[in-house]
PDB file of N, CA and C in Angstrom:
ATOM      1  N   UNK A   1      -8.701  12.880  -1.161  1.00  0.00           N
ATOM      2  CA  UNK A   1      -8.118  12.675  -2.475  1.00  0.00           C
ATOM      3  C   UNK A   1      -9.054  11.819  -3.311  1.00  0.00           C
ATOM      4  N   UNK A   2      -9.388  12.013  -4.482  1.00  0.00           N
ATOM      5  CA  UNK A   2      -9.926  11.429  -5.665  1.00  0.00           C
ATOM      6  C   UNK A   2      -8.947  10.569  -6.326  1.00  0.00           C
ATOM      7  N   UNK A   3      -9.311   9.563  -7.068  1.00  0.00           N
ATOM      8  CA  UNK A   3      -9.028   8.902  -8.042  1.00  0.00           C
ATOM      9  C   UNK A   3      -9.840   9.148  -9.412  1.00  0.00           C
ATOM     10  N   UNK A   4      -9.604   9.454 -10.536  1.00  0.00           N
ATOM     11  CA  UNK A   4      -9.827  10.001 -11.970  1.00  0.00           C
ATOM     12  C   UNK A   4     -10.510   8.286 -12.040  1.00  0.00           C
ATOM     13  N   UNK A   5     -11.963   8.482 -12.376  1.00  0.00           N
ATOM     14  CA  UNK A   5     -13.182   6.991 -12.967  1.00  0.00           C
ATOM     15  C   UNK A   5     -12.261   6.184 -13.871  1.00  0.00           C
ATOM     16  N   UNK A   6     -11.236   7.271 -14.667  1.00  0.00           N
ATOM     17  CA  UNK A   6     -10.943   6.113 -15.642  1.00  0.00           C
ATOM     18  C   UNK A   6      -9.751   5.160 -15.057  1.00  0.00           C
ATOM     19  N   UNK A   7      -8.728   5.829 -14.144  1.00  0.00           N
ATOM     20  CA  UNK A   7      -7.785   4.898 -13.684  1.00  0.00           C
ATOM     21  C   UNK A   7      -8.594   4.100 -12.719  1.00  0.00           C
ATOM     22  N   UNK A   8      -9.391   4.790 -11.720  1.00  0.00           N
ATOM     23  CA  UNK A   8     -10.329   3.999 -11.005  1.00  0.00           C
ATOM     24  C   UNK A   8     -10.371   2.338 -11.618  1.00  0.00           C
ATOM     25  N   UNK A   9     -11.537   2.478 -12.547  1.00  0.00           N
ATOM     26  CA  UNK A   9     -11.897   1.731 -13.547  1.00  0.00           C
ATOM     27  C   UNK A   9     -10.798   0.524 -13.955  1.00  0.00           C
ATOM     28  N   UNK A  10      -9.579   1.226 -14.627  1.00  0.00           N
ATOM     29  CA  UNK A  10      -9.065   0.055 -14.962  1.00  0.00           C
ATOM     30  C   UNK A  10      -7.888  -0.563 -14.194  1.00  0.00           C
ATOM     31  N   UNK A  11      -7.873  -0.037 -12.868  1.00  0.00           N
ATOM     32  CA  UNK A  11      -7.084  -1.178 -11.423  1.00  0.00           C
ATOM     33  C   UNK A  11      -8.302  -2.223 -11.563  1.00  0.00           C
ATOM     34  N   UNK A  12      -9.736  -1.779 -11.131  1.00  0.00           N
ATOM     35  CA  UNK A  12     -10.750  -2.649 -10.684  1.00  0.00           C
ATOM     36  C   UNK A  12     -10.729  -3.704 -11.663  1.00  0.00           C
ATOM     37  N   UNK A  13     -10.837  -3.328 -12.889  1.00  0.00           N
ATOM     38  CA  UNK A  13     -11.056  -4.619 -14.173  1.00  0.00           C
ATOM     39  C   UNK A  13      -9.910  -5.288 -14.284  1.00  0.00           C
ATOM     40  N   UNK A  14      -8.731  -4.854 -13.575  1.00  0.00           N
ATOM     41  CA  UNK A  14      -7.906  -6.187 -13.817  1.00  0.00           C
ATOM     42  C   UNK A  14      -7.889  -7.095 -12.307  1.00  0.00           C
ATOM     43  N   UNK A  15      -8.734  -6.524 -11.372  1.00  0.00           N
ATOM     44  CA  UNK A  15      -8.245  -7.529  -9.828  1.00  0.00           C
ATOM     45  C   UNK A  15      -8.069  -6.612  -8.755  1.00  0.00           C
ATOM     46  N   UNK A  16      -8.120  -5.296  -9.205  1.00  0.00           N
ATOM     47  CA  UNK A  16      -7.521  -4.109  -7.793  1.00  0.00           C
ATOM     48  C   UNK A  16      -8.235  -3.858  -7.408  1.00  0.00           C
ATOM     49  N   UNK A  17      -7.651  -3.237  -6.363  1.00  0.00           N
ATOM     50  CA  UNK A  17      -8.721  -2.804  -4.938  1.00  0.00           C
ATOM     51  C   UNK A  17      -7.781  -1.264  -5.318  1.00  0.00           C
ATOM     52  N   UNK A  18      -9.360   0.281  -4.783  1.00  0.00           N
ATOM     53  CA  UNK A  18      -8.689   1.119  -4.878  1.00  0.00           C
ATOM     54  C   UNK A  18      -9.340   1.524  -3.362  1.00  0.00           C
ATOM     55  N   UNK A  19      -8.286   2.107  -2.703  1.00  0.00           N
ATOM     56  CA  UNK A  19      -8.879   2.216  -1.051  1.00  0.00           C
ATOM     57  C   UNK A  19      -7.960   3.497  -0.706  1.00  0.00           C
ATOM     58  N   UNK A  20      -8.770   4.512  -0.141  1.00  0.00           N
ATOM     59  CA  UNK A  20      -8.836   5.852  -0.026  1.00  0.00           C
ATOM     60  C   UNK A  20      -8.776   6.043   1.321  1.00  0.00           C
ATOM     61  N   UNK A  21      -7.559   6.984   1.693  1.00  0.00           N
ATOM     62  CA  UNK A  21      -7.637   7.810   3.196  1.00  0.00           C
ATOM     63  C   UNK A  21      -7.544   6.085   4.010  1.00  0.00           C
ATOM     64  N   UNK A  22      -7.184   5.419   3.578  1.00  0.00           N
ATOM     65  CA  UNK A  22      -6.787   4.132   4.423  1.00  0.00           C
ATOM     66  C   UNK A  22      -5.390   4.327   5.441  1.00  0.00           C
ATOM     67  N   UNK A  23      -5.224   4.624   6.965  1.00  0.00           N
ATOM     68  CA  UNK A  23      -4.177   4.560   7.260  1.00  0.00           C
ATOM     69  C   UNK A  23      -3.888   2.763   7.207  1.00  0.00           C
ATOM     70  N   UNK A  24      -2.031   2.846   7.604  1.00  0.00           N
ATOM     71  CA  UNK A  24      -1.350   2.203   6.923  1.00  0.00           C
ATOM     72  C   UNK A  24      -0.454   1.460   8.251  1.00  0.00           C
ATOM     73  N   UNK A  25      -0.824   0.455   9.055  1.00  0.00           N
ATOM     74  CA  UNK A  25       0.284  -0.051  10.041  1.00  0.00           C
ATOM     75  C   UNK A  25       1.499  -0.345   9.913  1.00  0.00           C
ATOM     76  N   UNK A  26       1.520  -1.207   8.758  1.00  0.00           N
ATOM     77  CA  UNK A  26       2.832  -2.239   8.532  1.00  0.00           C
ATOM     78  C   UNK A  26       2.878  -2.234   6.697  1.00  0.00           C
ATOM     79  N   UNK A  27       3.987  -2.238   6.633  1.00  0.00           N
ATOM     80  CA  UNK A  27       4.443  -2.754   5.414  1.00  0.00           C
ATOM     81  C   UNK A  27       4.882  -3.066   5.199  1.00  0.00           C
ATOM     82  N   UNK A  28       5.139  -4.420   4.659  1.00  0.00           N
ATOM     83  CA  UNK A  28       6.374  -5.825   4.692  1.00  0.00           C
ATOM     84  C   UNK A  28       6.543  -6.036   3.526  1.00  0.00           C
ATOM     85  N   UNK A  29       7.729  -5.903   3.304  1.00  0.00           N
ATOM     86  CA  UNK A  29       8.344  -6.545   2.312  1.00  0.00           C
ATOM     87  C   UNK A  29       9.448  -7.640   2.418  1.00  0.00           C
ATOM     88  N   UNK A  30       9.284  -8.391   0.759  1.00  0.00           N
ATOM     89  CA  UNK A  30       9.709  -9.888   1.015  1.00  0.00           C
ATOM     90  C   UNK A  30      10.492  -8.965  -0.516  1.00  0.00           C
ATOM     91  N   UNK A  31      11.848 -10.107  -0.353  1.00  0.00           N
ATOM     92  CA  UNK A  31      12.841  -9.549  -1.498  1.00  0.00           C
ATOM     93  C   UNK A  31      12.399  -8.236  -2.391  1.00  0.00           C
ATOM     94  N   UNK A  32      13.111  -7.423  -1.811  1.00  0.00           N
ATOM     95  CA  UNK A  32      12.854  -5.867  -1.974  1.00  0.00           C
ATOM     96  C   UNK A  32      12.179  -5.495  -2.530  1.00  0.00           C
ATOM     97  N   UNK A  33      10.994  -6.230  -2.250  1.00  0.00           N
ATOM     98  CA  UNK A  33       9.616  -5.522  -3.137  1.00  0.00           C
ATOM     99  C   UNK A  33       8.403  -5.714  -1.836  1.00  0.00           C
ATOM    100  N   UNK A  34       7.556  -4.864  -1.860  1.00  0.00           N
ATOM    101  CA  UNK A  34       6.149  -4.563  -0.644  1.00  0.00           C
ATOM    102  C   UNK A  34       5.708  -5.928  -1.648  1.00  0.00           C
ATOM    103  N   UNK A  35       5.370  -6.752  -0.068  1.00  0.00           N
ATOM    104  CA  UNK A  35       4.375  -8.043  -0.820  1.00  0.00           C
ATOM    105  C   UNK A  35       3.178  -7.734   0.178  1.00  0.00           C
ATOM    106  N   UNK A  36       2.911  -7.176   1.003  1.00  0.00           N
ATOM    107  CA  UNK A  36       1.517  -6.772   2.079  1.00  0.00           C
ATOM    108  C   UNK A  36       1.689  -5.483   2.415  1.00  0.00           C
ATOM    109  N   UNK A  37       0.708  -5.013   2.588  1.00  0.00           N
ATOM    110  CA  UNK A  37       0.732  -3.811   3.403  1.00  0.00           C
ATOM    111  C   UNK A  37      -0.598  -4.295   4.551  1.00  0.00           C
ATOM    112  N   UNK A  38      -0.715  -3.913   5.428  1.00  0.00           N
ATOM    113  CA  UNK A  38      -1.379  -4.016   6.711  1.00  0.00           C
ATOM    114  C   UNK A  38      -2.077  -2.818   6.719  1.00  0.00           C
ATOM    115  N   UNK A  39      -3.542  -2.683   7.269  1.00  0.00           N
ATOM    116  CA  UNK A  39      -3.996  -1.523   7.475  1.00  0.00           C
ATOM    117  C   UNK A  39      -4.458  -1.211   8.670  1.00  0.00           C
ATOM    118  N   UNK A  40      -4.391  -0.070   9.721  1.00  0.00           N
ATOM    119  CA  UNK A  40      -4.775  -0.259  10.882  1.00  0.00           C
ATOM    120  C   UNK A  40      -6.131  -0.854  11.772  1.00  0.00           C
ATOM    121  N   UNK A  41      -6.866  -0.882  10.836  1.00  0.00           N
ATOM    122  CA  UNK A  41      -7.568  -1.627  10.969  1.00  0.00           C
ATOM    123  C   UNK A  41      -7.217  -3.848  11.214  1.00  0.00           C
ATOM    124  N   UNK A  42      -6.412  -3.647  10.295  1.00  0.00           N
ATOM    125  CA  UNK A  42      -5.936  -4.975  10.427  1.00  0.00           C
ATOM    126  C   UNK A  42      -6.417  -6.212   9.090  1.00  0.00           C
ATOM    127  N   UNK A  43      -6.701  -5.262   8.165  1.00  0.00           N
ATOM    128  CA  UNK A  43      -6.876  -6.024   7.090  1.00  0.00           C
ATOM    129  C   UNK A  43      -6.046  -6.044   6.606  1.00  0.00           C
ATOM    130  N   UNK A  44      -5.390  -6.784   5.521  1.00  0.00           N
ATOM    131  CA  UNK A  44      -3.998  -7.354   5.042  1.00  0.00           C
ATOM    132  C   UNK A  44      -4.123  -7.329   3.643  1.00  0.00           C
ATOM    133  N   UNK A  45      -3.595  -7.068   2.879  1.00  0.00           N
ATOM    134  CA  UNK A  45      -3.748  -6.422   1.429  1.00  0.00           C
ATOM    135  C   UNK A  45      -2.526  -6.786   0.685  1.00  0.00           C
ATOM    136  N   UNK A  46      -2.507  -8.203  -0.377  1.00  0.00           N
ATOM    137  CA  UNK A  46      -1.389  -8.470  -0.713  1.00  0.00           C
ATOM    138  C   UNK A  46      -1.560  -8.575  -2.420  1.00  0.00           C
ATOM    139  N   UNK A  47      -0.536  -7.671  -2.833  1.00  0.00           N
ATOM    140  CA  UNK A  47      -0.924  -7.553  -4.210  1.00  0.00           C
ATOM    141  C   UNK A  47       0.520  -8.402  -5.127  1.00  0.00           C
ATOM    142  N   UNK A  48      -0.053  -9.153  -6.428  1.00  0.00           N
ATOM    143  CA  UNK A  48       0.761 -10.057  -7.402  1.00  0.00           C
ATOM    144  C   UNK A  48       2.043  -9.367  -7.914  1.00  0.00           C
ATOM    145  N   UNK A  49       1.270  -7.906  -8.042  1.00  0.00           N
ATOM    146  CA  UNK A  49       2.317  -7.109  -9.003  1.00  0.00           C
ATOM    147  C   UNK A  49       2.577  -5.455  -8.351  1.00  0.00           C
ATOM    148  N   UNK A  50       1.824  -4.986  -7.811  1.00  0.00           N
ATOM    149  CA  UNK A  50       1.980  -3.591  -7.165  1.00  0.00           C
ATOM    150  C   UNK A  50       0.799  -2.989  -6.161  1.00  0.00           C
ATOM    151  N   UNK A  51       2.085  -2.736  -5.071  1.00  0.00           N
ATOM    152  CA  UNK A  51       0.626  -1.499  -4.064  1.00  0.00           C
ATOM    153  C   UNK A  51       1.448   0.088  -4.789  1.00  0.00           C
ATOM    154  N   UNK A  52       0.387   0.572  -4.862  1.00  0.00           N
ATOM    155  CA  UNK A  52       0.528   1.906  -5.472  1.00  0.00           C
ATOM    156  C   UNK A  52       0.080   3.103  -3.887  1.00  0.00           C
ATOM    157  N   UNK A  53       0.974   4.374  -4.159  1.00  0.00           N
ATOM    158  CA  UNK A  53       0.254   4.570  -2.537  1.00  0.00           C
ATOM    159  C   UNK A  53       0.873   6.082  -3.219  1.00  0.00           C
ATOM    160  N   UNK A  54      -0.171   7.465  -2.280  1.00  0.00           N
ATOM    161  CA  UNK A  54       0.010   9.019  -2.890  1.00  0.00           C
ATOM    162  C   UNK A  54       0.883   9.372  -1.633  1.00  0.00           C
ATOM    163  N   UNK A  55       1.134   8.100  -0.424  1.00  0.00           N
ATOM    164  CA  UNK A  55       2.656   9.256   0.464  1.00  0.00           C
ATOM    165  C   UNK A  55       3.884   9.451  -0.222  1.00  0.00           C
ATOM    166  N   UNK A  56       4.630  10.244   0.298  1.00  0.00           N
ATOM    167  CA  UNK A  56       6.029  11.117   0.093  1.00  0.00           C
ATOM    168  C   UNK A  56       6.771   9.748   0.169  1.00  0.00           C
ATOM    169  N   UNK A  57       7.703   9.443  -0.581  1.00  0.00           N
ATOM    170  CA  UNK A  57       8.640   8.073  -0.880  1.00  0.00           C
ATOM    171  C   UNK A  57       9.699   8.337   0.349  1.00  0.00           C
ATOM    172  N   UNK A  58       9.953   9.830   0.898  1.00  0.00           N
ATOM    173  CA  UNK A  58      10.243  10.251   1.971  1.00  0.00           C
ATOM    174  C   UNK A  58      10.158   9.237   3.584  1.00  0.00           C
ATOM    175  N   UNK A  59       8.474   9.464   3.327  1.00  0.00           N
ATOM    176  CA  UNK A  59       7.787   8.940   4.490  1.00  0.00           C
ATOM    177  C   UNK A  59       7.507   7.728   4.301  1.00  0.00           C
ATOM    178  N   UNK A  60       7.905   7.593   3.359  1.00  0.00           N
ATOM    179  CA  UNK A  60       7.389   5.560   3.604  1.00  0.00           C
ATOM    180  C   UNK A  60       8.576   4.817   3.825  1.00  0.00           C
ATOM    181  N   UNK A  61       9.698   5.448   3.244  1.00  0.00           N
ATOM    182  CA  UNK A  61      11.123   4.867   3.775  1.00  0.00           C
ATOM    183  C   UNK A  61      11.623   4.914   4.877  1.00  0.00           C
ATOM    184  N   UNK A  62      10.711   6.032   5.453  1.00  0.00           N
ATOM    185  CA  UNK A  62      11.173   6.007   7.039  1.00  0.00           C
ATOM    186  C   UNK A  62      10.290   5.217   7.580  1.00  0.00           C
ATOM    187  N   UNK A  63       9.056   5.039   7.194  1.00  0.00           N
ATOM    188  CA  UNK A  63       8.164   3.955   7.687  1.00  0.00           C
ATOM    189  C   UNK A  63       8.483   3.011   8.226  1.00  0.00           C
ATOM    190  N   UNK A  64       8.695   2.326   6.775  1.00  0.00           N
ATOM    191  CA  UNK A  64       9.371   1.248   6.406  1.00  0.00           C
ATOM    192  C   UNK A  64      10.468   1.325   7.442  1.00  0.00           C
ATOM    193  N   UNK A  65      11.581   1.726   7.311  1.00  0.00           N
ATOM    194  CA  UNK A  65      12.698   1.316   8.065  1.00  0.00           C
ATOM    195  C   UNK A  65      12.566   1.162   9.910  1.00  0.00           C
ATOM    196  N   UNK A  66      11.607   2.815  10.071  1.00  0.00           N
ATOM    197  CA  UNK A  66      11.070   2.380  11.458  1.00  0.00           C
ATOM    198  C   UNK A  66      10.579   0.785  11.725  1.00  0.00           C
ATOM    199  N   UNK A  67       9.869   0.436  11.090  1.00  0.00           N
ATOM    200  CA  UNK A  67       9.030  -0.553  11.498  1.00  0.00           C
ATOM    201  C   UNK A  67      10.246  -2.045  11.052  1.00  0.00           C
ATOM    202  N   UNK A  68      11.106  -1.970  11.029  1.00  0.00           N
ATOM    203  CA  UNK A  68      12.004  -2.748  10.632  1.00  0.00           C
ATOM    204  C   UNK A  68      13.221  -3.187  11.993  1.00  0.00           C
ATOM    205  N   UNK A  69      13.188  -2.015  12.223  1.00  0.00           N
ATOM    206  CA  UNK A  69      14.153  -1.984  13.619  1.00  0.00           C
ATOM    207  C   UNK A  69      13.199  -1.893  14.939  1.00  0.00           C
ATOM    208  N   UNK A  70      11.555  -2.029  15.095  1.00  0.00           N
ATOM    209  CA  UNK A  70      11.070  -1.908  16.130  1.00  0.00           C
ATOM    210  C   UNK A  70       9.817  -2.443  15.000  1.00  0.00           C
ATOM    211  N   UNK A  71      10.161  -3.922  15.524  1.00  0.00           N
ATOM    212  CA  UNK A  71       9.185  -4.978  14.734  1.00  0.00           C
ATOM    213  C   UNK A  71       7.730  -4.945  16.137  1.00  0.00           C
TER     214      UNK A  71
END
Protein backbone atom coordinates (compact mmCIF):
# COMPACT_ATOMS: atom_id res chain seq x y z
CA UNK A 1 0.00 0.00 0.00
CA UNK A 2 1.07 3.62 -0.86
CA UNK A 3 0.47 6.72 0.85
CA UNK A 4 -0.43 9.85 -1.73
CA UNK A 5 3.31 12.48 -1.11
CA UNK A 6 0.84 14.95 -0.25
CA UNK A 7 -0.89 13.32 2.85
CA UNK A 8 2.49 11.65 3.32
CA UNK A 9 3.92 15.10 3.63
CA UNK A 10 1.60 16.72 5.84
CA UNK A 11 1.40 13.83 8.93
CA UNK A 12 5.38 14.29 8.72
CA UNK A 13 5.30 18.29 9.04
CA UNK A 14 3.21 18.24 11.90
CA UNK A 15 5.22 15.30 14.17
CA UNK A 16 3.96 11.92 12.36
CA UNK A 17 5.41 8.96 11.68
CA UNK A 18 3.97 7.21 8.48
CA UNK A 19 4.92 3.35 8.75
CA UNK A 20 3.87 0.86 6.11
CA UNK A 21 3.09 -3.02 6.12
CA UNK A 22 4.05 -2.64 9.95
CA UNK A 23 2.47 -5.70 11.73
CA UNK A 24 0.74 -4.75 14.85
CA UNK A 25 1.08 -6.78 18.50
CA UNK A 26 -0.83 -4.82 20.96
CA UNK A 27 -3.01 -2.03 21.09
CA UNK A 28 -3.81 -0.32 24.27
CA UNK A 29 -6.01 1.86 24.97
CA UNK A 30 -6.39 4.28 27.93
CA UNK A 31 -10.04 5.96 28.25
CA UNK A 32 -11.54 4.80 25.06
CA UNK A 33 -9.17 6.11 22.90
CA UNK A 34 -5.71 3.93 21.35
CA UNK A 35 -2.93 5.82 23.36
CA UNK A 36 0.01 3.07 21.96
CA UNK A 37 0.02 0.71 19.60
CA UNK A 38 2.97 -1.88 19.90
CA UNK A 39 4.59 -3.29 16.90
CA UNK A 40 5.86 -6.77 16.63
CA UNK A 41 8.84 -5.89 16.51
CA UNK A 42 8.46 -4.18 19.84
CA UNK A 43 8.65 -0.62 19.17
CA UNK A 44 5.97 1.40 20.90
CA UNK A 45 4.31 4.19 19.05
CA UNK A 46 2.32 6.67 21.11
CA UNK A 47 0.51 9.34 19.40
CA UNK A 48 -1.04 13.04 21.18
CA UNK A 49 -3.97 12.99 18.93
CA UNK A 50 -4.39 9.88 16.48
CA UNK A 51 -3.01 6.39 15.17
CA UNK A 52 -4.60 6.18 11.84
CA UNK A 53 -4.43 2.45 10.49
CA UNK A 54 -5.94 0.88 6.60
CA UNK A 55 -7.33 -2.57 8.72
CA UNK A 56 -11.09 -3.48 8.61
CA UNK A 57 -12.57 -1.65 11.99
CA UNK A 58 -13.90 -5.34 11.87
CA UNK A 59 -10.49 -6.70 12.67
CA UNK A 60 -9.18 -4.40 14.98
CA UNK A 61 -12.16 -4.74 17.31
CA UNK A 62 -11.62 -8.15 17.48
CA UNK A 63 -8.03 -7.45 18.01
CA UNK A 64 -8.50 -5.30 20.37
CA UNK A 65 -10.94 -7.24 22.39
CA UNK A 66 -8.86 -10.52 21.89
CA UNK A 67 -5.98 -9.02 23.39
CA UNK A 68 -8.06 -7.69 26.28
CA UNK A 69 -9.32 -10.97 27.62
CA UNK A 70 -5.86 -12.83 26.98
CA UNK A 71 -3.51 -10.01 28.19
Amino acid sequence: MRVSPFRERAITRHGGVVKLSTPVEQIEVCDRMVCDVITSEGNIYHAKKAHVSDLDPKLTVSFDVERSLNP
